[in-house]
PDB file of N, CA and C in Angstrom:
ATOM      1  N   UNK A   1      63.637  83.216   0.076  1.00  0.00           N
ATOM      2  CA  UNK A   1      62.892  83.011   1.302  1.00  0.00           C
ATOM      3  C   UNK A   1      63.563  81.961   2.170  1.00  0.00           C
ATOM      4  N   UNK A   2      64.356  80.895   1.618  1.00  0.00           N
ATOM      5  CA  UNK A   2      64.639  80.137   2.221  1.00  0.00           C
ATOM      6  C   UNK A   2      65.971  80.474   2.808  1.00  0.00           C
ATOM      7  N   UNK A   3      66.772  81.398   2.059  1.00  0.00           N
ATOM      8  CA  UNK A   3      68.197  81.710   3.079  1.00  0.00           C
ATOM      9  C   UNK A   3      68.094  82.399   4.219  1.00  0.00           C
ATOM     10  N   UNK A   4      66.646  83.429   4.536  1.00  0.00           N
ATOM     11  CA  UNK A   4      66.342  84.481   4.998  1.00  0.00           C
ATOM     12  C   UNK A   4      65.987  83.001   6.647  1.00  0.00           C
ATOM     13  N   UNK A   5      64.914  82.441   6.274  1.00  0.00           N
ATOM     14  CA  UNK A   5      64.589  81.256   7.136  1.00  0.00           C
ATOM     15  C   UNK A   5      66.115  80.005   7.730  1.00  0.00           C
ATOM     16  N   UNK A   6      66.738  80.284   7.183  1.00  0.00           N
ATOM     17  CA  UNK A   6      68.193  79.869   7.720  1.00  0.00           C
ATOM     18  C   UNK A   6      68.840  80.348   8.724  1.00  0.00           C
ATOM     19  N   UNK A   7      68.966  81.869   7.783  1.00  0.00           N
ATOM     20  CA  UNK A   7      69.822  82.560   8.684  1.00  0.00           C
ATOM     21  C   UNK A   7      68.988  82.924  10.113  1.00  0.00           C
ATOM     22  N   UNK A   8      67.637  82.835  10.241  1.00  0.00           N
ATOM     23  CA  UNK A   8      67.257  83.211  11.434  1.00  0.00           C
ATOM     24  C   UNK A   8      66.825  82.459  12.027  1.00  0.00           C
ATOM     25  N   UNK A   9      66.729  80.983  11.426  1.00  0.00           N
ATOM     26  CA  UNK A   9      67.065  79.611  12.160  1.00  0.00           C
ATOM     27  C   UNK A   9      68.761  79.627  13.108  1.00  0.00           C
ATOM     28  N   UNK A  10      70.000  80.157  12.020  1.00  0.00           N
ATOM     29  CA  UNK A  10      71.177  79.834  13.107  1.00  0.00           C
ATOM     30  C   UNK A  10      71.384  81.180  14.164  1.00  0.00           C
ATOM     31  N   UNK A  11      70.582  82.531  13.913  1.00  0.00           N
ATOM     32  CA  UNK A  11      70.496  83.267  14.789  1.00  0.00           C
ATOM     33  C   UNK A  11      69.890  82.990  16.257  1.00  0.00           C
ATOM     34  N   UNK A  12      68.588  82.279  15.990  1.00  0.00           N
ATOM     35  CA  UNK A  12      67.741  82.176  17.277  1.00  0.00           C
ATOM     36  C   UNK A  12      69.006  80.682  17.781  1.00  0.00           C
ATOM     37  N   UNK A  13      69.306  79.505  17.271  1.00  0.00           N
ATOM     38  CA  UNK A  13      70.044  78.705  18.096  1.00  0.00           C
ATOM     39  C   UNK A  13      71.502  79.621  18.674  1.00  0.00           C
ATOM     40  N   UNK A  14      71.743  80.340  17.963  1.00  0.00           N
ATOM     41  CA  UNK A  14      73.174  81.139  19.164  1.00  0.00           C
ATOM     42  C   UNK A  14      72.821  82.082  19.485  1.00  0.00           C
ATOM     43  N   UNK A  15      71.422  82.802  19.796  1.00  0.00           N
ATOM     44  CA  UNK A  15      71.027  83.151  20.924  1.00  0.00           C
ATOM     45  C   UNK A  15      70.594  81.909  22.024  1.00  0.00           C
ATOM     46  N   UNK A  16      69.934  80.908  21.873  1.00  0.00           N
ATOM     47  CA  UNK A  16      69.634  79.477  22.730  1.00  0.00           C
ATOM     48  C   UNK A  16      71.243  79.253  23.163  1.00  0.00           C
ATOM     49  N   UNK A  17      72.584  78.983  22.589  1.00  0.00           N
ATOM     50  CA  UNK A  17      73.219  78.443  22.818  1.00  0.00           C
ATOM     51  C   UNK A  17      73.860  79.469  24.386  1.00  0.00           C
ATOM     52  N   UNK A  18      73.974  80.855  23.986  1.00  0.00           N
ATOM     53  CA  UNK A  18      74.447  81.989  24.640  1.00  0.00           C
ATOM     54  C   UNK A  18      73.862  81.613  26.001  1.00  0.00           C
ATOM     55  N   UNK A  19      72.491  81.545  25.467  1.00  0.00           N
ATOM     56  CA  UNK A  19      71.861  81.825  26.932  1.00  0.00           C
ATOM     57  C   UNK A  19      71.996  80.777  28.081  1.00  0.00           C
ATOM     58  N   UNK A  20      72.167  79.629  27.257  1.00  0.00           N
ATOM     59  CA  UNK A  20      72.336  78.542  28.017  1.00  0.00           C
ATOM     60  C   UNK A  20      73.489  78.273  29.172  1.00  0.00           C
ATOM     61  N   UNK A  21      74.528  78.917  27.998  1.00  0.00           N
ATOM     62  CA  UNK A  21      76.073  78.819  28.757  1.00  0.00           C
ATOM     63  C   UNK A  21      75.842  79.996  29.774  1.00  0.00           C
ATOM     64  N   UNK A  22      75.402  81.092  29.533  1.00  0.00           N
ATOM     65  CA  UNK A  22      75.721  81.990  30.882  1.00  0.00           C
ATOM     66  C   UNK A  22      74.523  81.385  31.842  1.00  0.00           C
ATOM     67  N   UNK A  23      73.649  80.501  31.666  1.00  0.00           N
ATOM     68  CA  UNK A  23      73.088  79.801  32.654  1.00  0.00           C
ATOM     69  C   UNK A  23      73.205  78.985  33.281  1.00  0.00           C
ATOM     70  N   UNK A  24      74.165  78.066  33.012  1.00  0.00           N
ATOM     71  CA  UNK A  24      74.526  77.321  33.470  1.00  0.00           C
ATOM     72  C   UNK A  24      76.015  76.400  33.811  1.00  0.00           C
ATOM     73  N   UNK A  25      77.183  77.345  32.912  1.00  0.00           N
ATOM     74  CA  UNK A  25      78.470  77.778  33.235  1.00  0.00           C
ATOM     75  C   UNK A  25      78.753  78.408  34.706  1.00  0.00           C
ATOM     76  N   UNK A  26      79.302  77.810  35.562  1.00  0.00           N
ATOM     77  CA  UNK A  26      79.907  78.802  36.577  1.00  0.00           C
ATOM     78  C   UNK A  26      80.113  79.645  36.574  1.00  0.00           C
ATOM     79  N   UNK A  27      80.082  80.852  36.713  1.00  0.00           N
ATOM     80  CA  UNK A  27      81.552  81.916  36.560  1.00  0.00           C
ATOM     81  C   UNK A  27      82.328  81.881  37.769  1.00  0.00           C
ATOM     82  N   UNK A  28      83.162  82.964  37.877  1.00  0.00           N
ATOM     83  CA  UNK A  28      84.795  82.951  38.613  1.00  0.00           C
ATOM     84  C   UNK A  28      85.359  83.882  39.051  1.00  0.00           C
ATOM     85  N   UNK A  29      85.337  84.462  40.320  1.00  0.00           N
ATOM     86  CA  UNK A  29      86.094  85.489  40.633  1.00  0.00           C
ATOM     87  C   UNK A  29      86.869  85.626  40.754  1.00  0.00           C
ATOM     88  N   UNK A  30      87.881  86.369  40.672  1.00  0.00           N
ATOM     89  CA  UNK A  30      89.571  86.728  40.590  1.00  0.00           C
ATOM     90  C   UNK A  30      90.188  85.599  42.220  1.00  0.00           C
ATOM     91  N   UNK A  31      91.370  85.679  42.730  1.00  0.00           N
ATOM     92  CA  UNK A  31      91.723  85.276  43.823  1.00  0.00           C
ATOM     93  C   UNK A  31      91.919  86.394  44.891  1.00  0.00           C
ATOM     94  N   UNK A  32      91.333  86.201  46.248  1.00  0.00           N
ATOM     95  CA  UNK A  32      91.247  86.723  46.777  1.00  0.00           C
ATOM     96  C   UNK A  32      89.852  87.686  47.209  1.00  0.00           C
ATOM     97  N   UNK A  33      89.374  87.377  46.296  1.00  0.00           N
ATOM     98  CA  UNK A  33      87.707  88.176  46.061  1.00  0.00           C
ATOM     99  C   UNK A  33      86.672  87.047  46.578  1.00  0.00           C
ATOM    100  N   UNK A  34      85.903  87.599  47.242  1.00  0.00           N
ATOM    101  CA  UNK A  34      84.553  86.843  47.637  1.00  0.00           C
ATOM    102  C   UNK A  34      84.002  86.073  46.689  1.00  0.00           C
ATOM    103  N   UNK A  35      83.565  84.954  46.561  1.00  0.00           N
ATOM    104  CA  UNK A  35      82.474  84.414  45.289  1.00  0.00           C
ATOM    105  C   UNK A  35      81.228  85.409  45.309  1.00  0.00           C
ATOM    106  N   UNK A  36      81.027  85.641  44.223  1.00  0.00           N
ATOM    107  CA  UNK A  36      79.578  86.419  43.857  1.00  0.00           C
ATOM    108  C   UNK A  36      78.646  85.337  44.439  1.00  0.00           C
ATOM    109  N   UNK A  37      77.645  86.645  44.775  1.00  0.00           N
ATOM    110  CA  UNK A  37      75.963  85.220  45.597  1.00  0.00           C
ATOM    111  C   UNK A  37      74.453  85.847  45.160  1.00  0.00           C
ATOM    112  N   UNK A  38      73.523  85.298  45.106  1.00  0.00           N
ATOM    113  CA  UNK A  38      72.717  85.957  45.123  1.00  0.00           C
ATOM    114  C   UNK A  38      71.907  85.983  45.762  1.00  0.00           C
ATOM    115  N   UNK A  39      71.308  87.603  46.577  1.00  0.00           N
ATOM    116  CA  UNK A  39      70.785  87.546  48.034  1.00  0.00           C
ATOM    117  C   UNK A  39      69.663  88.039  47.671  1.00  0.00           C
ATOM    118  N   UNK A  40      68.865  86.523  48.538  1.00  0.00           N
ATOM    119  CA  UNK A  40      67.825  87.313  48.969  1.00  0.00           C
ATOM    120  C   UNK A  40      67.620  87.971  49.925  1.00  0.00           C
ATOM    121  N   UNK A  41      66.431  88.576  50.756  1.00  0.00           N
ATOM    122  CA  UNK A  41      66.248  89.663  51.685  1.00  0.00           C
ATOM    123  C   UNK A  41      66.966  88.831  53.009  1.00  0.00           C
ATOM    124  N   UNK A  42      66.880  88.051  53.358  1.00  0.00           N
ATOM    125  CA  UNK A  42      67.192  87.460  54.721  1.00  0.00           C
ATOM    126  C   UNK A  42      68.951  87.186  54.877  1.00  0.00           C
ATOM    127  N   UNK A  43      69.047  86.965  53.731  1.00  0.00           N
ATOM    128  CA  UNK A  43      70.720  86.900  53.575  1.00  0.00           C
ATOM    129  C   UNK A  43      71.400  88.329  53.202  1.00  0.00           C
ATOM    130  N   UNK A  44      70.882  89.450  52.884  1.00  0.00           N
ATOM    131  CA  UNK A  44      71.269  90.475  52.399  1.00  0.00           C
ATOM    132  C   UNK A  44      71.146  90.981  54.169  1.00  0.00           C
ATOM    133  N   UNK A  45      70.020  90.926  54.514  1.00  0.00           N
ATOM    134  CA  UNK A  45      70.123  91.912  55.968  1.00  0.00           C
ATOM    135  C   UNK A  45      71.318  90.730  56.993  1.00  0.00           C
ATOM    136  N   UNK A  46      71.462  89.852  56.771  1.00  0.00           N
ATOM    137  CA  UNK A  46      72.250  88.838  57.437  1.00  0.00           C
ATOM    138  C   UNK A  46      73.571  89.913  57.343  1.00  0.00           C
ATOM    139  N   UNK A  47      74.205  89.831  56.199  1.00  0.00           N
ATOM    140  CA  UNK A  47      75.479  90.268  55.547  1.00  0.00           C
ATOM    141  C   UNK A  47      75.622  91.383  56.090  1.00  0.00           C
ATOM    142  N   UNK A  48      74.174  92.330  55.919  1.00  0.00           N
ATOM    143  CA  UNK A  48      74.406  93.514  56.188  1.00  0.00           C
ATOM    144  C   UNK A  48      74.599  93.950  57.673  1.00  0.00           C
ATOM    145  N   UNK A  49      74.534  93.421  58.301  1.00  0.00           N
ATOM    146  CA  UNK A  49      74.544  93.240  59.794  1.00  0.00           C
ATOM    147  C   UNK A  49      75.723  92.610  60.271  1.00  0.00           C
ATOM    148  N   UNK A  50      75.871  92.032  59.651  1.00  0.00           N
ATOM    149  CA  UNK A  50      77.501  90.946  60.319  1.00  0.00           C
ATOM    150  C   UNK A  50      78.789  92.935  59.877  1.00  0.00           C
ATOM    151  N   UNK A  51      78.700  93.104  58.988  1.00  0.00           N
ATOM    152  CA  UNK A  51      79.354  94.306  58.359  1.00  0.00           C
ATOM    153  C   UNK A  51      79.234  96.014  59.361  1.00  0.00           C
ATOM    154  N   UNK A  52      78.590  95.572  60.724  1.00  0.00           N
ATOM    155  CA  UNK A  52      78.039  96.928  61.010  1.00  0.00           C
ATOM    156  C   UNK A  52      79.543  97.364  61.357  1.00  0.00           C
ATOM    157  N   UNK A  53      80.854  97.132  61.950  1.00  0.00           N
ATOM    158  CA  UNK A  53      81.957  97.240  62.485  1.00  0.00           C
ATOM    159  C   UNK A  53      82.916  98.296  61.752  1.00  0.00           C
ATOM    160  N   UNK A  54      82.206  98.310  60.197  1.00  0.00           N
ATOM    161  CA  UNK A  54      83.169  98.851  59.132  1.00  0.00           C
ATOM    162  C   UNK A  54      82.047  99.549  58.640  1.00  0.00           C
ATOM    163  N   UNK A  55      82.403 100.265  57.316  1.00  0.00           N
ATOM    164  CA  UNK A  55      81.384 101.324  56.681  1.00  0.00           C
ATOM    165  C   UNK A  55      80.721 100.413  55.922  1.00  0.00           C
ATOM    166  N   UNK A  56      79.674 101.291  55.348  1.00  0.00           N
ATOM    167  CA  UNK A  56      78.887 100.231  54.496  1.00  0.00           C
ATOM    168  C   UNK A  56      78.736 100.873  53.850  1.00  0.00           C
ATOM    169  N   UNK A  57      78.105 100.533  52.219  1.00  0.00           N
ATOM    170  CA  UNK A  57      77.641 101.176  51.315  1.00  0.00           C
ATOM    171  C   UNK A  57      76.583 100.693  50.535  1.00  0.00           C
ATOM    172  N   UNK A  58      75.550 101.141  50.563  1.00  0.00           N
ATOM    173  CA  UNK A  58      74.386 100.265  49.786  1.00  0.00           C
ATOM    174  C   UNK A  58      74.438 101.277  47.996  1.00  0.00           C
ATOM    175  N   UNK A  59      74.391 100.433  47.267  1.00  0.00           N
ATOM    176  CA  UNK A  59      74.343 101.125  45.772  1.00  0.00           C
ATOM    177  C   UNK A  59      73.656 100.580  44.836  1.00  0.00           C
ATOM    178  N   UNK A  60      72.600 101.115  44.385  1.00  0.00           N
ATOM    179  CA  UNK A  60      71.364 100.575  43.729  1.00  0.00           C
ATOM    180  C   UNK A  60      71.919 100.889  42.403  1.00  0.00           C
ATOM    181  N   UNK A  61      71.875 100.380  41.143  1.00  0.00           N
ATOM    182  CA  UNK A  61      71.998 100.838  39.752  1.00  0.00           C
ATOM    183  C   UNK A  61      70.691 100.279  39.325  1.00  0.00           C
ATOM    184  N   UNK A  62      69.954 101.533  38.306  1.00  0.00           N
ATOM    185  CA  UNK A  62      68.986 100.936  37.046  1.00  0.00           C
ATOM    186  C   UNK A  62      69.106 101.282  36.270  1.00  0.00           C
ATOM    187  N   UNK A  63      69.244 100.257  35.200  1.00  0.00           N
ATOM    188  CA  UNK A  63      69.013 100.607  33.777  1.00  0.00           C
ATOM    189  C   UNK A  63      68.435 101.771  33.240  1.00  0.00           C
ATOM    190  N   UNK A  64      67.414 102.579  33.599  1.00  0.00           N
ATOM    191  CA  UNK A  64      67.277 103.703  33.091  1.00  0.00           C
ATOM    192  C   UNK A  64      67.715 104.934  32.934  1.00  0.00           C
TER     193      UNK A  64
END
């Protein structure tokens, strides 16, 4: 009982540890590439509007 309570003691901390780092690690886009952002509605129609000159493409993905 007690190795079983270990091992899912060091499971749940490197899931905690995982989550932490992709939360609060930067990430990094290649050179030359835009920084990733995250938009809300007022900045998304902003963007999307500054862009009318060229094509656009809106592309929704879901998980299902």
């Amino acid at each position: 009982m007690k190795k079983k309570t270990v091992v899912l003691a060091l499971l749940l901390l490197a899931l905690a540890v995982a989550a932490a780092y992709l939360r609060y690690i930067p990430g990094h886009t290649p050179a030359g590439q835009a920084p990733l952002v995250n938009l809300d509605q007022a900045a998304f129609e902003q963007q999307f509007r500054a862009a009318a000159t060229g094509p656009r493409v809106l592309v929704l993905l879901s998980p299902t």
